[in-house]
PDB file of N, CA and C in Angstrom:
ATOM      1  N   UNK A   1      12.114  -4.128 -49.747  1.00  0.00           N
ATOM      2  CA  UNK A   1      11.269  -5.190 -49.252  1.00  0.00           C
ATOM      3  C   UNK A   1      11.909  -5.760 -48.005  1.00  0.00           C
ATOM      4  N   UNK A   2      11.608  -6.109 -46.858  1.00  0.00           N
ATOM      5  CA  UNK A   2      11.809  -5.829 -45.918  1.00  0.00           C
ATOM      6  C   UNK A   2      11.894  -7.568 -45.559  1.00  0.00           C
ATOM      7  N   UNK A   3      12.438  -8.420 -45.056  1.00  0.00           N
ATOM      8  CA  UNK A   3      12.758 -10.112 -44.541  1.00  0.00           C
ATOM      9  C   UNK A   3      11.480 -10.644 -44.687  1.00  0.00           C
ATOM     10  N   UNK A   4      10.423  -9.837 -43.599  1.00  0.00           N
ATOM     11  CA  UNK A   4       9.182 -10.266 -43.591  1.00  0.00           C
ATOM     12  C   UNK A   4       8.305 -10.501 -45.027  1.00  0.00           C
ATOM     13  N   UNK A   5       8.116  -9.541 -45.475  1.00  0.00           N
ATOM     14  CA  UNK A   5       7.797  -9.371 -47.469  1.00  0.00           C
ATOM     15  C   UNK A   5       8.236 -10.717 -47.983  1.00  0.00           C
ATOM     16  N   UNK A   6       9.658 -10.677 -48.211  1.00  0.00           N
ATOM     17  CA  UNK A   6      10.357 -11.724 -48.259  1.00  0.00           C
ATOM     18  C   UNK A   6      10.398 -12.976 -48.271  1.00  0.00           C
ATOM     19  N   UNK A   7       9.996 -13.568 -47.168  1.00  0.00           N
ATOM     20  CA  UNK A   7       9.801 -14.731 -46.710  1.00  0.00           C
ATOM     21  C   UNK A   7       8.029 -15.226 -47.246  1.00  0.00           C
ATOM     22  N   UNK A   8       7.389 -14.136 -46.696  1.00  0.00           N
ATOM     23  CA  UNK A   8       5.976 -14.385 -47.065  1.00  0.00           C
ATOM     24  C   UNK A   8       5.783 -14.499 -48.693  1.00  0.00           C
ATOM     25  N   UNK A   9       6.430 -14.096 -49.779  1.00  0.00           N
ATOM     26  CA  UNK A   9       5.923 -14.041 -50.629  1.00  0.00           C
ATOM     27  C   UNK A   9       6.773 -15.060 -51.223  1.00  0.00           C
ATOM     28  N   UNK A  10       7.841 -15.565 -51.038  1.00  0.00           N
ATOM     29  CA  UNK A  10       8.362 -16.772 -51.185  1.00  0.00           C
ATOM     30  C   UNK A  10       7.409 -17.847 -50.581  1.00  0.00           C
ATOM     31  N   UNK A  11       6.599 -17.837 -49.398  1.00  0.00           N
ATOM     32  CA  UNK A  11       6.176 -19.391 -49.046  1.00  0.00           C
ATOM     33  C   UNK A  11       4.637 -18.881 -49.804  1.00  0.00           C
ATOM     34  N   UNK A  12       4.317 -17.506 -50.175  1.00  0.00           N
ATOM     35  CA  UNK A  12       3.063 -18.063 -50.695  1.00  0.00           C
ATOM     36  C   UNK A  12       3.422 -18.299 -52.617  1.00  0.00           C
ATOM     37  N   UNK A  13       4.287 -18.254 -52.891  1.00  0.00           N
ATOM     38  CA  UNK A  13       4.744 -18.634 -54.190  1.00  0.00           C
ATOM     39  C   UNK A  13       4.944 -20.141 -54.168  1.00  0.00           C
ATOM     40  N   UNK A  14       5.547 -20.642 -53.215  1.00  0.00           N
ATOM     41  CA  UNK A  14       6.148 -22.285 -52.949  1.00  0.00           C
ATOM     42  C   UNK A  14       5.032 -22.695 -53.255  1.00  0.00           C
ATOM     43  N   UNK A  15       3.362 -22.196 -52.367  1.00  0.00           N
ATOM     44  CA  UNK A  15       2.071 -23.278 -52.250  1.00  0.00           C
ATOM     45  C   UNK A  15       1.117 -23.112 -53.772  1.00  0.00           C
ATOM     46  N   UNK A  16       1.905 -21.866 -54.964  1.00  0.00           N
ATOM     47  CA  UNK A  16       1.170 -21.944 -56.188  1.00  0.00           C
ATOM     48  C   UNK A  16       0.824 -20.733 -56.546  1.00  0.00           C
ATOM     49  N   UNK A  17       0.794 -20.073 -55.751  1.00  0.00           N
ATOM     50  CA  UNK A  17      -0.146 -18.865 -55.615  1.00  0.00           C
ATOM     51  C   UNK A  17       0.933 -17.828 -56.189  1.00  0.00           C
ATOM     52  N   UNK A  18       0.087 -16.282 -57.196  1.00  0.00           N
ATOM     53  CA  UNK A  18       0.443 -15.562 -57.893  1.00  0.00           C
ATOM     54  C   UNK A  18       0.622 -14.394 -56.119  1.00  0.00           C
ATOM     55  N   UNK A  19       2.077 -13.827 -56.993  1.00  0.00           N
ATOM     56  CA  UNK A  19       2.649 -12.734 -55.802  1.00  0.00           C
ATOM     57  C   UNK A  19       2.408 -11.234 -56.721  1.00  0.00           C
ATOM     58  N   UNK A  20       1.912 -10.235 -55.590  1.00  0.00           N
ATOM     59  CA  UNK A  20       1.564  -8.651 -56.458  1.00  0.00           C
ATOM     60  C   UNK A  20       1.737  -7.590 -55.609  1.00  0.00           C
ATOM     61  N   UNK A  21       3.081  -7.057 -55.875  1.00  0.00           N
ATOM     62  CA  UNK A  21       3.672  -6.760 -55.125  1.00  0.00           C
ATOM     63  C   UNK A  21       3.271  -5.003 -55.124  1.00  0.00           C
ATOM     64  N   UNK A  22       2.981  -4.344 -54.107  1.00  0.00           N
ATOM     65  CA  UNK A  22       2.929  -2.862 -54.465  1.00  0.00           C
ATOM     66  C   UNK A  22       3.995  -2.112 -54.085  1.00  0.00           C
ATOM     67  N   UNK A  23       4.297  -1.015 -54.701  1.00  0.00           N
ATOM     68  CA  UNK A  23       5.511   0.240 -54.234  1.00  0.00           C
ATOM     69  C   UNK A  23       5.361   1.333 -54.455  1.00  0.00           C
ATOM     70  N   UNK A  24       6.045   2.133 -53.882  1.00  0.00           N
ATOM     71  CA  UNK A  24       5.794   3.649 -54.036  1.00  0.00           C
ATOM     72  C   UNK A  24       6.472   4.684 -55.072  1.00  0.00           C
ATOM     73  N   UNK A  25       7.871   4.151 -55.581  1.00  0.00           N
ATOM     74  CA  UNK A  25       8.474   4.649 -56.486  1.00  0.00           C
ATOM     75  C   UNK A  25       9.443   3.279 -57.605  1.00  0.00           C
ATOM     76  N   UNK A  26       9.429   4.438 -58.527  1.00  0.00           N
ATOM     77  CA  UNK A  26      10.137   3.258 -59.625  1.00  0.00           C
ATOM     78  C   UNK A  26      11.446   2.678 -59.867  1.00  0.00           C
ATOM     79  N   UNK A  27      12.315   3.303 -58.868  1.00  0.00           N
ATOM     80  CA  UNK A  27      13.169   2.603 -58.685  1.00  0.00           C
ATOM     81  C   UNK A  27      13.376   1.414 -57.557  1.00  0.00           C
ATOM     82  N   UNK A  28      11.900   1.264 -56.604  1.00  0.00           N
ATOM     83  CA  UNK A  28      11.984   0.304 -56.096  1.00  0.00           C
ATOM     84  C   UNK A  28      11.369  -0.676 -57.008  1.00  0.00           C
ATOM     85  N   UNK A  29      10.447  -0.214 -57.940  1.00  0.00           N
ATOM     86  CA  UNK A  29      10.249  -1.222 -58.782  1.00  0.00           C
ATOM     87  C   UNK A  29      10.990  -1.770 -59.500  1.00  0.00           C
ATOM     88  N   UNK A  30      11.663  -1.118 -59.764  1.00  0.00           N
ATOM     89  CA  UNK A  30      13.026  -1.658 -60.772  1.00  0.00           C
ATOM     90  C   UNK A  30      13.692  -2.668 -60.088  1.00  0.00           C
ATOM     91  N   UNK A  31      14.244  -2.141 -58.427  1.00  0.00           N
ATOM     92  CA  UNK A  31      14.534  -2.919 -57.682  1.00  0.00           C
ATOM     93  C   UNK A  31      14.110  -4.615 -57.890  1.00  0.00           C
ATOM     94  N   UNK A  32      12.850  -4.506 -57.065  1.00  0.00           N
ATOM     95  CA  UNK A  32      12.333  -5.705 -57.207  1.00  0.00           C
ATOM     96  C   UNK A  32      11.672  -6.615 -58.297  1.00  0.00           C
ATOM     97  N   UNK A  33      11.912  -5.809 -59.599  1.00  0.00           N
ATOM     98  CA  UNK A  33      11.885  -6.824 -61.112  1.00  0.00           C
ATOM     99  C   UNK A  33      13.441  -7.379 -60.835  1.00  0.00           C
ATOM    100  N   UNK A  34      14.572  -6.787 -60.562  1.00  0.00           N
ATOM    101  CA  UNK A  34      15.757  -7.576 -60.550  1.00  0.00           C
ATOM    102  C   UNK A  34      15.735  -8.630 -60.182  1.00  0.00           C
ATOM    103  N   UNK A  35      15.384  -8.404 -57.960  1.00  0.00           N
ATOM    104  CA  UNK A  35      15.176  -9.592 -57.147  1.00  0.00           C
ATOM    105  C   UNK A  35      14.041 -10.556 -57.813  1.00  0.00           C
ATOM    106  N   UNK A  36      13.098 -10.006 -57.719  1.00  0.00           N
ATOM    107  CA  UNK A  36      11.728 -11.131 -58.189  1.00  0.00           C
ATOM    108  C   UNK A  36      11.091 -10.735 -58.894  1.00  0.00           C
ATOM    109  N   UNK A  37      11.662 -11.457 -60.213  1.00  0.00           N
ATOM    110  CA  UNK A  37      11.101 -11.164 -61.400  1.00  0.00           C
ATOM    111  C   UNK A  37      10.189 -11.983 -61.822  1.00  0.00           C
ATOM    112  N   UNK A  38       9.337 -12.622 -60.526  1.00  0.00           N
ATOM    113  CA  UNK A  38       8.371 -13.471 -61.002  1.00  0.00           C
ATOM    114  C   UNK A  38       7.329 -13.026 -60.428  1.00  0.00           C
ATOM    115  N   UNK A  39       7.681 -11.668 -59.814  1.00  0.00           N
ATOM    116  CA  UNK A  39       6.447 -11.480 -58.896  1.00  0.00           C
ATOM    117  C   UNK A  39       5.804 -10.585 -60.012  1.00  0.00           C
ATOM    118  N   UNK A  40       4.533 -10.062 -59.693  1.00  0.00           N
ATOM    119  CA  UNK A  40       3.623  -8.920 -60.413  1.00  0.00           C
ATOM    120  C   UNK A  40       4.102  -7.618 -59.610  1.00  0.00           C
ATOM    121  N   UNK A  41       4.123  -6.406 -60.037  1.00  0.00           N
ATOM    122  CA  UNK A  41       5.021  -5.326 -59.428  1.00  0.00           C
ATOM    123  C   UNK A  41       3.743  -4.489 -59.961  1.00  0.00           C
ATOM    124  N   UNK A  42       3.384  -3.363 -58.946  1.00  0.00           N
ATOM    125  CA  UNK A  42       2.743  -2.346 -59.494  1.00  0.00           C
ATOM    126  C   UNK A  42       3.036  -0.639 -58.723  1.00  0.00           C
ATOM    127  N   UNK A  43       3.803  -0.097 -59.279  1.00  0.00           N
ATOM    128  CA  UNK A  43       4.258   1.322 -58.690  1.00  0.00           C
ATOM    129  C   UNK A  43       2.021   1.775 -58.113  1.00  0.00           C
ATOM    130  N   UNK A  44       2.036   2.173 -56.816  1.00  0.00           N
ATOM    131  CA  UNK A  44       0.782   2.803 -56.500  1.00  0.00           C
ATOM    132  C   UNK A  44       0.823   4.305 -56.451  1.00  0.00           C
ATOM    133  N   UNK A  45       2.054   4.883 -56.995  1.00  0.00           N
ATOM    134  CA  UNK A  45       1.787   6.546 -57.109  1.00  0.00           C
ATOM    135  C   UNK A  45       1.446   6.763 -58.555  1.00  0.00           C
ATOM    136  N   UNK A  46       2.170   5.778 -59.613  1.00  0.00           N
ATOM    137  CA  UNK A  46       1.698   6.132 -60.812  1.00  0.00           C
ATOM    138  C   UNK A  46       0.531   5.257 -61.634  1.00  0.00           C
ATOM    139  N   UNK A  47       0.345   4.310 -60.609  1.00  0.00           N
ATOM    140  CA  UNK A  47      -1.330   3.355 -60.888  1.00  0.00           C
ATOM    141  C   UNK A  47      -1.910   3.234 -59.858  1.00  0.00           C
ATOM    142  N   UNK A  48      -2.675   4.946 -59.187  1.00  0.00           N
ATOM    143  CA  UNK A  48      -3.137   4.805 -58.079  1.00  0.00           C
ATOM    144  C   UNK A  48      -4.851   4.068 -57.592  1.00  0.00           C
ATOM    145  N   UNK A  49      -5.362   3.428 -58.969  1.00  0.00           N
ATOM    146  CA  UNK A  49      -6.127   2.512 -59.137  1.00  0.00           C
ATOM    147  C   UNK A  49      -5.157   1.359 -59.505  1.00  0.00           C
ATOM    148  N   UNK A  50      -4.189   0.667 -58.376  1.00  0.00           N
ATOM    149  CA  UNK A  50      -3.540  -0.414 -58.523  1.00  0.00           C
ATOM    150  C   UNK A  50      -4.838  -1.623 -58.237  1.00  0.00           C
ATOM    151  N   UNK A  51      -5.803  -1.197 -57.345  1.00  0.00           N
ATOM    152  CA  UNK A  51      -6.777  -2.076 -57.160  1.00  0.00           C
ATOM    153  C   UNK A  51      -7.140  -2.599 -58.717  1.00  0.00           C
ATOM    154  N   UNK A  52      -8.098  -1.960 -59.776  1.00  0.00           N
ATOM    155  CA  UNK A  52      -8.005  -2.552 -60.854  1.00  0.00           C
ATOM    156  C   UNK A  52      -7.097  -3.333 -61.572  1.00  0.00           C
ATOM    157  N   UNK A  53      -5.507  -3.055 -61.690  1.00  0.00           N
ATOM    158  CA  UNK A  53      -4.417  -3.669 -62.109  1.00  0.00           C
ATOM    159  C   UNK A  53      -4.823  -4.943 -61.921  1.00  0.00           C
ATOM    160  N   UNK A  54      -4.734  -4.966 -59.844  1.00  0.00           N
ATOM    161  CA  UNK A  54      -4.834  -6.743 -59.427  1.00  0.00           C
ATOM    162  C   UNK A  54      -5.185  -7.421 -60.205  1.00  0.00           C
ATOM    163  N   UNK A  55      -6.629  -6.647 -59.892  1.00  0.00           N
ATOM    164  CA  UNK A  55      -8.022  -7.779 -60.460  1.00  0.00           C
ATOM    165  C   UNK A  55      -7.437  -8.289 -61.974  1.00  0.00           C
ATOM    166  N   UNK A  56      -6.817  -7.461 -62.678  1.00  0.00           N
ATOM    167  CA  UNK A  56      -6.756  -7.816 -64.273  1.00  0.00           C
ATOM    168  C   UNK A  56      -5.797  -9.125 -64.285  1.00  0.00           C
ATOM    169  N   UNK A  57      -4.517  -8.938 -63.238  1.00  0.00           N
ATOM    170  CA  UNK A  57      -3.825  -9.819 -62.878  1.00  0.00           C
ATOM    171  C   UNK A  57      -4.255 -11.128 -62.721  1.00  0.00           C
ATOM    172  N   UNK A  58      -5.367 -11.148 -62.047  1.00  0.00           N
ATOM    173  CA  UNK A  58      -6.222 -12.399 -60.968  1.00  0.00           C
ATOM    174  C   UNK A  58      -7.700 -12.764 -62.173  1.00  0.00           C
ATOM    175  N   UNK A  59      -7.755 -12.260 -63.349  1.00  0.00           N
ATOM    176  CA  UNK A  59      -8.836 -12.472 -63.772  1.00  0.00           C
ATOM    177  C   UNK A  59     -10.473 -11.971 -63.508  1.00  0.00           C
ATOM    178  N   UNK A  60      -9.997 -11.062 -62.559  1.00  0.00           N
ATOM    179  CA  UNK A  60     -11.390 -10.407 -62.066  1.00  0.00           C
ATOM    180  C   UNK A  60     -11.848 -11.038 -60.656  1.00  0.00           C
ATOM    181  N   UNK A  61     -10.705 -12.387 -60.236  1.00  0.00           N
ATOM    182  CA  UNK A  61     -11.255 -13.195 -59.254  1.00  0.00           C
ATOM    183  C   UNK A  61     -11.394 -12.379 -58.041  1.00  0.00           C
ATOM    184  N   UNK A  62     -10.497 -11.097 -57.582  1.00  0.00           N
ATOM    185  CA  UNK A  62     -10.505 -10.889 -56.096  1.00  0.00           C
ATOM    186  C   UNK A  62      -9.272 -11.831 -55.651  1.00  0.00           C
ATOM    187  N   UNK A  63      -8.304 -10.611 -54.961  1.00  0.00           N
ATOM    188  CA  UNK A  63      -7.086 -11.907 -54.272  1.00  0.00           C
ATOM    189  C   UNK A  63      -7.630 -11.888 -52.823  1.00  0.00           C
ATOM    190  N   UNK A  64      -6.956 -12.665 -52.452  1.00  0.00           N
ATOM    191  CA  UNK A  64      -7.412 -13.832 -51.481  1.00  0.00           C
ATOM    192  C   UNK A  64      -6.787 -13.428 -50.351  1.00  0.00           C
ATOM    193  N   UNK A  65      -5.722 -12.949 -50.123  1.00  0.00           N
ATOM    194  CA  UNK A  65      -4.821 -12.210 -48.887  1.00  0.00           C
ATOM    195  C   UNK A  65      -3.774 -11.119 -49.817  1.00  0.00           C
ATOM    196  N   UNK A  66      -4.281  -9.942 -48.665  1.00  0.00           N
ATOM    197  CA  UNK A  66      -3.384  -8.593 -48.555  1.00  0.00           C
ATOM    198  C   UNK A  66      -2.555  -8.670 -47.339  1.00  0.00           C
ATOM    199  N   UNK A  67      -1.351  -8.134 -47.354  1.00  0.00           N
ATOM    200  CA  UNK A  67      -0.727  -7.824 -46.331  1.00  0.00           C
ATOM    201  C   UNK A  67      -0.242  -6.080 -46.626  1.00  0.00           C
ATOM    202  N   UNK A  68      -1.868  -5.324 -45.975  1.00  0.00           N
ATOM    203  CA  UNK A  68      -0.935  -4.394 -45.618  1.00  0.00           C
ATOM    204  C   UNK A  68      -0.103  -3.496 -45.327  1.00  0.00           C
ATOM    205  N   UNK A  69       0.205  -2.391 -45.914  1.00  0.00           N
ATOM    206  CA  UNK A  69       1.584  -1.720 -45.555  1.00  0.00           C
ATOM    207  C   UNK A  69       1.200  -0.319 -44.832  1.00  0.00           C
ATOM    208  N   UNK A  70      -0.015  -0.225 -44.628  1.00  0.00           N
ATOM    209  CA  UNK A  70      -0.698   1.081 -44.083  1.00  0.00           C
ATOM    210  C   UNK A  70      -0.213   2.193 -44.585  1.00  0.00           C
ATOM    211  N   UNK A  71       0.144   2.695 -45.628  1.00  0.00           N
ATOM    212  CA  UNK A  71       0.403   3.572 -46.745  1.00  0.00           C
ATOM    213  C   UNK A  71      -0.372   4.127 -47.133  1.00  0.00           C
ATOM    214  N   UNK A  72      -1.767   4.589 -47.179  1.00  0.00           N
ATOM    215  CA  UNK A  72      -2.655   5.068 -47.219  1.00  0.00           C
ATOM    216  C   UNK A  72      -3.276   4.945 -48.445  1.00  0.00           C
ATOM    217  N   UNK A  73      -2.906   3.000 -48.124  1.00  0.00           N
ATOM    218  CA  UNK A  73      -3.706   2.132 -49.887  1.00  0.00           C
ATOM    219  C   UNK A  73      -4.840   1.311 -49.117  1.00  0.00           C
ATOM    220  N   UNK A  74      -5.322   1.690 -47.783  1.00  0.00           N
ATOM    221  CA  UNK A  74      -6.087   0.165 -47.480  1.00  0.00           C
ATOM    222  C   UNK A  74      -7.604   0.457 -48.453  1.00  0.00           C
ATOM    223  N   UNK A  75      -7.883   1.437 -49.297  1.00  0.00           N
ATOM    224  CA  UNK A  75      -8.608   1.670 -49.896  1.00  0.00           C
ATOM    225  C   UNK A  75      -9.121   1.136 -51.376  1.00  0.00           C
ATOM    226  N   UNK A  76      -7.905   0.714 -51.493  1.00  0.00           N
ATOM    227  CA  UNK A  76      -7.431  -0.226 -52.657  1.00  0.00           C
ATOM    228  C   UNK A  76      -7.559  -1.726 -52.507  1.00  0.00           C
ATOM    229  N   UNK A  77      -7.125  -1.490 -51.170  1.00  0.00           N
ATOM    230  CA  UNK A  77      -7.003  -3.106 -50.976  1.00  0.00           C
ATOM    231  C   UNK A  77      -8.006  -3.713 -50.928  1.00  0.00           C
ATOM    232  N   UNK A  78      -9.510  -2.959 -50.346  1.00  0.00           N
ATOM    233  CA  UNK A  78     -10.480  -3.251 -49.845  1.00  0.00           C
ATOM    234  C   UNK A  78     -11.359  -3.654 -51.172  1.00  0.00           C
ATOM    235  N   UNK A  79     -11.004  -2.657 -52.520  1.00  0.00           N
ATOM    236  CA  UNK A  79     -11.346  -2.742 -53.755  1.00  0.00           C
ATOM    237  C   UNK A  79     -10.634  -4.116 -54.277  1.00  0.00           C
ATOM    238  N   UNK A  80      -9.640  -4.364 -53.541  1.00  0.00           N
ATOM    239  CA  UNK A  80      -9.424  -5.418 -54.433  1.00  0.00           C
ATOM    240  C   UNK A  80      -9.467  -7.269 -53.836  1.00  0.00           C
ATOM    241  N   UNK A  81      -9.704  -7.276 -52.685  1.00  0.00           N
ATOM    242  CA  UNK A  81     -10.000  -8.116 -51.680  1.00  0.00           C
ATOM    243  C   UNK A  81     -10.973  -9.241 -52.412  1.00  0.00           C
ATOM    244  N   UNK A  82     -10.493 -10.380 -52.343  1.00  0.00           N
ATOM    245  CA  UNK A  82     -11.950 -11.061 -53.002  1.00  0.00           C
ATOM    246  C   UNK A  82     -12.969 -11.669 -51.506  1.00  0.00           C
ATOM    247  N   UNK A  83     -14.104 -12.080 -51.757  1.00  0.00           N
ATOM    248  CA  UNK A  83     -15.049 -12.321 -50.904  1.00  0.00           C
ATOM    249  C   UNK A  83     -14.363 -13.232 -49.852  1.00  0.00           C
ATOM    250  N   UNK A  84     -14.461 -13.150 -48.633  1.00  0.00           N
ATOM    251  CA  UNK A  84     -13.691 -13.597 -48.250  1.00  0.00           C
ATOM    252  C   UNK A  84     -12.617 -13.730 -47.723  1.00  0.00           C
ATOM    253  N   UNK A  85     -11.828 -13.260 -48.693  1.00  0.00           N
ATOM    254  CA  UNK A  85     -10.207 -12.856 -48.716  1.00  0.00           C
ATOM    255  C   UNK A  85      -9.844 -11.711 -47.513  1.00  0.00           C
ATOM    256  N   UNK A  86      -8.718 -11.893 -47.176  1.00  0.00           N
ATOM    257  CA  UNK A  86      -8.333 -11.253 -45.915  1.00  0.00           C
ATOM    258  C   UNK A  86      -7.246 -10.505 -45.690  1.00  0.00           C
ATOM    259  N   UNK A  87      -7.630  -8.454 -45.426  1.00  0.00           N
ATOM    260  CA  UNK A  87      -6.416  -7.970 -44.989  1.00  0.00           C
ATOM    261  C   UNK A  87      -5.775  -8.062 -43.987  1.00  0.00           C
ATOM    262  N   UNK A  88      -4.862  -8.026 -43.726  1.00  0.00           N
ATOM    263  CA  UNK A  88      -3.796  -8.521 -42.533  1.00  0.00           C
ATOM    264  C   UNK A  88      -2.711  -6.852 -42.633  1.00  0.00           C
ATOM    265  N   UNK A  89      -2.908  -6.732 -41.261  1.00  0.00           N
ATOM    266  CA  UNK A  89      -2.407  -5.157 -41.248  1.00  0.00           C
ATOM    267  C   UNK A  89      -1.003  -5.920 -40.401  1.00  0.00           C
TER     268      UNK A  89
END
């Protein structure tokens, strides 16, 4: 997770808001249950409908801001975007 990640998901945790974090393998997941074990973690090679996960996360609401990683998930993201809600590349 990279300063930027970092910082952002710390100040959107500070204002209340649930953090859902995606990755590509499981030892970065592992990784980041160590660091932030408060965030929601979802490996996207082995839940490559991570879009559904979200939603289950969020109640079906649609999250509200994506940031991202051009990984060849904006397909997901778009599935999981609530009305409104905004990707940020």
């Amino acid at each position: 997770m990279t300063g930027l990640y970092h910082l952002t998901t710390q100040n959107i945790e500070a204002a209340g808001a649930r953090t859902i974090i995606t990755s590509s393998s499981d030892e970065k997941v592992q990784y980041l249950k160590a660091q932030y074990d408060a965030y929601y973690i979802i490996n996207y090679k082995t839940t490559p409908a991570w879009a559904t996960e979200a939603q289950k996360i969020i109640d079906g609401q649609g999250v509200n801001f994506i940031l991202e990683g051009g990984s060849g998930t904006i397909k997901q993201s778009l599935d999981a975007i609530a009305f409104r809600g905004v990707v940020w590349f």
